[in-house]
Protein backbone atom coordinates (compact mmCIF):
# COMPACT_ATOMS: atom_id res chain seq x y z
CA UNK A 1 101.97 130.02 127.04
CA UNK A 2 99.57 127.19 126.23
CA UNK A 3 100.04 124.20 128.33
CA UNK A 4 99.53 121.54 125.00
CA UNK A 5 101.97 121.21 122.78
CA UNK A 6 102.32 122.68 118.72
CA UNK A 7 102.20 120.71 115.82
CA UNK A 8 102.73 122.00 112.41
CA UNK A 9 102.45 119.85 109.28
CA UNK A 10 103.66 120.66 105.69
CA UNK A 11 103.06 118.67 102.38
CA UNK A 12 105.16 119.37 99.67
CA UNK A 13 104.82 118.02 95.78
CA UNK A 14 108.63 117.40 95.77
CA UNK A 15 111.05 115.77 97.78
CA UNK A 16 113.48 117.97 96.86
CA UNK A 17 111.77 121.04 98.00
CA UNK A 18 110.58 119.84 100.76
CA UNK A 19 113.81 118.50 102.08
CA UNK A 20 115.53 121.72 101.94
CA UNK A 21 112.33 123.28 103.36
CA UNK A 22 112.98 120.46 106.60
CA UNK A 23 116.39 121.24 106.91
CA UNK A 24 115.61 125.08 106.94
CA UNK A 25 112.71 124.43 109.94
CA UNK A 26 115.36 121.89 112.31
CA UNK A 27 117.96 124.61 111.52
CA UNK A 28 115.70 128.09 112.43
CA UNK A 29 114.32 126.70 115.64
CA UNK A 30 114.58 124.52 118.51
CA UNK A 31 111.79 121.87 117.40
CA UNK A 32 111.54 118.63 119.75
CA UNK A 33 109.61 116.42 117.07
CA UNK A 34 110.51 115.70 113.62
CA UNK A 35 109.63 113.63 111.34
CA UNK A 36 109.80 113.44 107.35
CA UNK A 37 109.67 111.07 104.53
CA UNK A 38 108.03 110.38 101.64
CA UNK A 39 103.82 109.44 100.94
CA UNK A 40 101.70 108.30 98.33
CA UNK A 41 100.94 110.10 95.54
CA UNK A 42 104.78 111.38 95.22
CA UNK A 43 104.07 113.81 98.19
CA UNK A 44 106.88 115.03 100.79
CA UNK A 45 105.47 115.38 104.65
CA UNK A 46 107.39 117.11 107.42
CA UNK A 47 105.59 117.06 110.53
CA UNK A 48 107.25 119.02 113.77
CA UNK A 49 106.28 119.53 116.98
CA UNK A 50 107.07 120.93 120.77
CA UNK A 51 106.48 124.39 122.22
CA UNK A 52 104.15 126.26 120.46
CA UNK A 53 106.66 129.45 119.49
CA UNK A 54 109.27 127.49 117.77
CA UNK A 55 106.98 125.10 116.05
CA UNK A 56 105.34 128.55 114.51
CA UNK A 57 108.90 130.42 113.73
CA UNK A 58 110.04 127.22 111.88
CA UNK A 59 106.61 126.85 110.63
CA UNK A 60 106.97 130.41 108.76
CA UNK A 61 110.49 129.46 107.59
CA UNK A 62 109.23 125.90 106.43
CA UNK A 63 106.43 127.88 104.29
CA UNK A 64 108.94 130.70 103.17
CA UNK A 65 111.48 127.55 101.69
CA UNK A 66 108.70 125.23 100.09
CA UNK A 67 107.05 128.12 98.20
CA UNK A 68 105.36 126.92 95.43
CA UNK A 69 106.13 123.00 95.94
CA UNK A 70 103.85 123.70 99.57
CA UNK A 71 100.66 121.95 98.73
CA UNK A 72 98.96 121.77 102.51
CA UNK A 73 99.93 122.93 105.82
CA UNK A 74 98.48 123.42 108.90
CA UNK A 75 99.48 124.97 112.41
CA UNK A 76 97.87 123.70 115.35
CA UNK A 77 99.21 125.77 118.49
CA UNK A 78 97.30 123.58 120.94
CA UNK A 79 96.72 120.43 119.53
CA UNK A 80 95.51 117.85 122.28
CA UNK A 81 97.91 115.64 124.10
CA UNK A 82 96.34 112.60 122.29
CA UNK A 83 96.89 113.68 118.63
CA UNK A 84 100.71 114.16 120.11
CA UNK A 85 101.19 111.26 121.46
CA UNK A 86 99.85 109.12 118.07
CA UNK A 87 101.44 111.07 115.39
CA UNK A 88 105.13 110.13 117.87
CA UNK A 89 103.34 106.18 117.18
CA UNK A 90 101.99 105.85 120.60
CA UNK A 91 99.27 103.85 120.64
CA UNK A 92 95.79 103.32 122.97
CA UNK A 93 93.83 100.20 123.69
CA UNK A 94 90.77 99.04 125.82
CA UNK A 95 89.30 95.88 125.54
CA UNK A 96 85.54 95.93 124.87
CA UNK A 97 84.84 99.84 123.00
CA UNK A 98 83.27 101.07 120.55
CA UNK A 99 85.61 101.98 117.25
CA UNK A 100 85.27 104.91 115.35
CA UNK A 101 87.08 105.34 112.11
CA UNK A 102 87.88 109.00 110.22
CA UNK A 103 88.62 108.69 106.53
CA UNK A 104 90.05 111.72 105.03
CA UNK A 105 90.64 113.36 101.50
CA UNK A 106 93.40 115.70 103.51
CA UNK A 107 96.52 115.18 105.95
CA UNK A 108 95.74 118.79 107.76
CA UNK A 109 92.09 117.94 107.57
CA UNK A 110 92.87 114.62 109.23
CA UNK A 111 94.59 116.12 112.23
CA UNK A 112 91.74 119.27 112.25
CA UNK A 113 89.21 116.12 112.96
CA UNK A 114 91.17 113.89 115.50
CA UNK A 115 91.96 117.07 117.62
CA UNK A 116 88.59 118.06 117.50
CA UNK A 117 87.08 114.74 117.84
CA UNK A 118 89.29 114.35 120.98
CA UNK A 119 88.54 117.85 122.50
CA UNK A 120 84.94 116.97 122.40
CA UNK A 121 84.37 113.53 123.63
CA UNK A 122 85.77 110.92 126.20
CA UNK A 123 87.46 108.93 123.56
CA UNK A 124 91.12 108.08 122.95
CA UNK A 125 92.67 107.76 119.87
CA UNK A 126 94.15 104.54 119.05
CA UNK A 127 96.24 105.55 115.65
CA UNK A 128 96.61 108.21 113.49
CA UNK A 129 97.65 107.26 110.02
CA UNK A 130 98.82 110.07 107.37
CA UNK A 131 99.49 109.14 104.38
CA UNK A 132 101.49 106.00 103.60
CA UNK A 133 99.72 102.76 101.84
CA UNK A 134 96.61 105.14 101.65
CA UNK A 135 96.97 107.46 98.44
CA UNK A 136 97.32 110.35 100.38
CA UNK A 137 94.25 109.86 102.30
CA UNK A 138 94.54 110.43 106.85
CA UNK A 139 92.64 108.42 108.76
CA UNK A 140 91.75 108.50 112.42
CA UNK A 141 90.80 105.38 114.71
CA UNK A 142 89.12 106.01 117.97
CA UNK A 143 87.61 103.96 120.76
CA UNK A 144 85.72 104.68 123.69
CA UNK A 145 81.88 104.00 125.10
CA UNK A 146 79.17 104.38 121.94
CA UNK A 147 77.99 107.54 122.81
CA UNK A 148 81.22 109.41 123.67
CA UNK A 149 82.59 107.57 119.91
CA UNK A 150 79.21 109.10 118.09
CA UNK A 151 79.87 112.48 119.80
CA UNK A 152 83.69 112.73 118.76
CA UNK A 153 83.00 111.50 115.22
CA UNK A 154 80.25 113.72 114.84
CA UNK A 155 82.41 116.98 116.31
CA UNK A 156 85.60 115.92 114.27
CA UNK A 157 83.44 115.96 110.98
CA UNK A 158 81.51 119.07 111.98
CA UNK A 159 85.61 120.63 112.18
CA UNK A 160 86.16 119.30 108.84
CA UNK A 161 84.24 119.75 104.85
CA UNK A 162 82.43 116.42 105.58
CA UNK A 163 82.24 115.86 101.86
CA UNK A 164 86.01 114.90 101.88
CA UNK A 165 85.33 112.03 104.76
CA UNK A 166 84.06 109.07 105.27
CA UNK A 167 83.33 107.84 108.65
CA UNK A 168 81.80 104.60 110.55
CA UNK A 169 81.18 103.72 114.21
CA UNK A 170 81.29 99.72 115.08
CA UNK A 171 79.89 99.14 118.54
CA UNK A 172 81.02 96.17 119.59
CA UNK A 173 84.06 95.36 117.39
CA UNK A 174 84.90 91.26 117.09
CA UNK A 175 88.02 90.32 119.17
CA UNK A 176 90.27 88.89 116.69
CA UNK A 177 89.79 92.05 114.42
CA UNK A 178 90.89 93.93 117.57
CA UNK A 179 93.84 92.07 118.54
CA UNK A 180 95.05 93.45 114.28
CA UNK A 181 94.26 97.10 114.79
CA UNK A 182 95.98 97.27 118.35
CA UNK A 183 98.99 96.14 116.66
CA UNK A 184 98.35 97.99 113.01
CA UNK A 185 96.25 98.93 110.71
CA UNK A 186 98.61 98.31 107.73
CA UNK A 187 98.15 94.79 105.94
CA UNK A 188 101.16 93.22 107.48
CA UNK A 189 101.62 89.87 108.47
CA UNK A 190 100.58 88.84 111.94
């Protein structure tokens, strides 16, 4: 038994579908993360989590429900603790590192990247966005010491078809712009 927990992550093209594909995944297995709702373009997201053989058996039944509506997925049976922690909106801060930022084409592609990036450098995520106010695009913010940022963005795009990403590193970022990504990358007001 792995000692990192599961995530699994299925888009659907209809909330309808992918409702009753939800309610078929809570009800087939004891999952200890859920969450679901609606993303731009029109797209239905249910993202579980917990120990890594019920997140697969309601992974399956998810997949068997959706059928045809299923238009991504992805099973990660030991995703690091970090890519946990964000997608349950925890978030990580340090004052004076580097920022790295993943821009993906691709929810499962997103979390392939932060899990890698993660795995492979001394860097902590910050956010992971999927989604919502981003036409369907996942992004990934990181921060940590230069190097260790240029190794995990390098490692999460090697995971990845870097043709669907864009990426930048900003080594020392300004204060003030700080202070608005700790709280959120969305355009809120402060």
């Amino acid at each position: 038994m792995s000692r990192e927990p599961a995530i699994a992550l299925l888009e659907f093209d209809s909330v309808a579908i992918g409702t009753h594909a939800a309610d078929a995944m809570v009800k087939r297995a004891p999952i200890t993360t859920l969450r679901v709702g609606t993303v731009q373009p029109g797209k239905y997201l249910v993202l579980i989590g917990g120990a890594v053989a019920v997140v697969e058996e309601s992974y399956v039944e998810g997949i068997r429900v959706g059928g045809e509506a299923l238009t991504d997925q992805i099973f990660l049976p030991d995703v690091h603790e970090q890519v946990y922690r964000a997608l349950s909106g925890k978030r990580q801060t340090k004052a004076d590192d580097s920022l790295g930022i993943i821009e993906v084409c691709g929810l499962s592609a997103t979390l392939i990247a932060a899990d890698r990036a993660v795995k492979s450098a001394d860097v902590r995520i910050i956010e992971i966005r999927l989604g919502d106010g981003l036409g369907g695009k996942g992004l990934t913010h990181l921060t940590g010491k230069l190097e260790s940022v240029q190794a995990a963005i390098e490692a999460g795009l090697s995971a990845i078809e870097p043709m669907h990403a864009s990426h930048t590193i900003i080594p020392a970022l300004d204060d003030e712009l700080r202070k608005h990504i700790n709280r959120s990358t969305e355009f809120t007001p402060s």
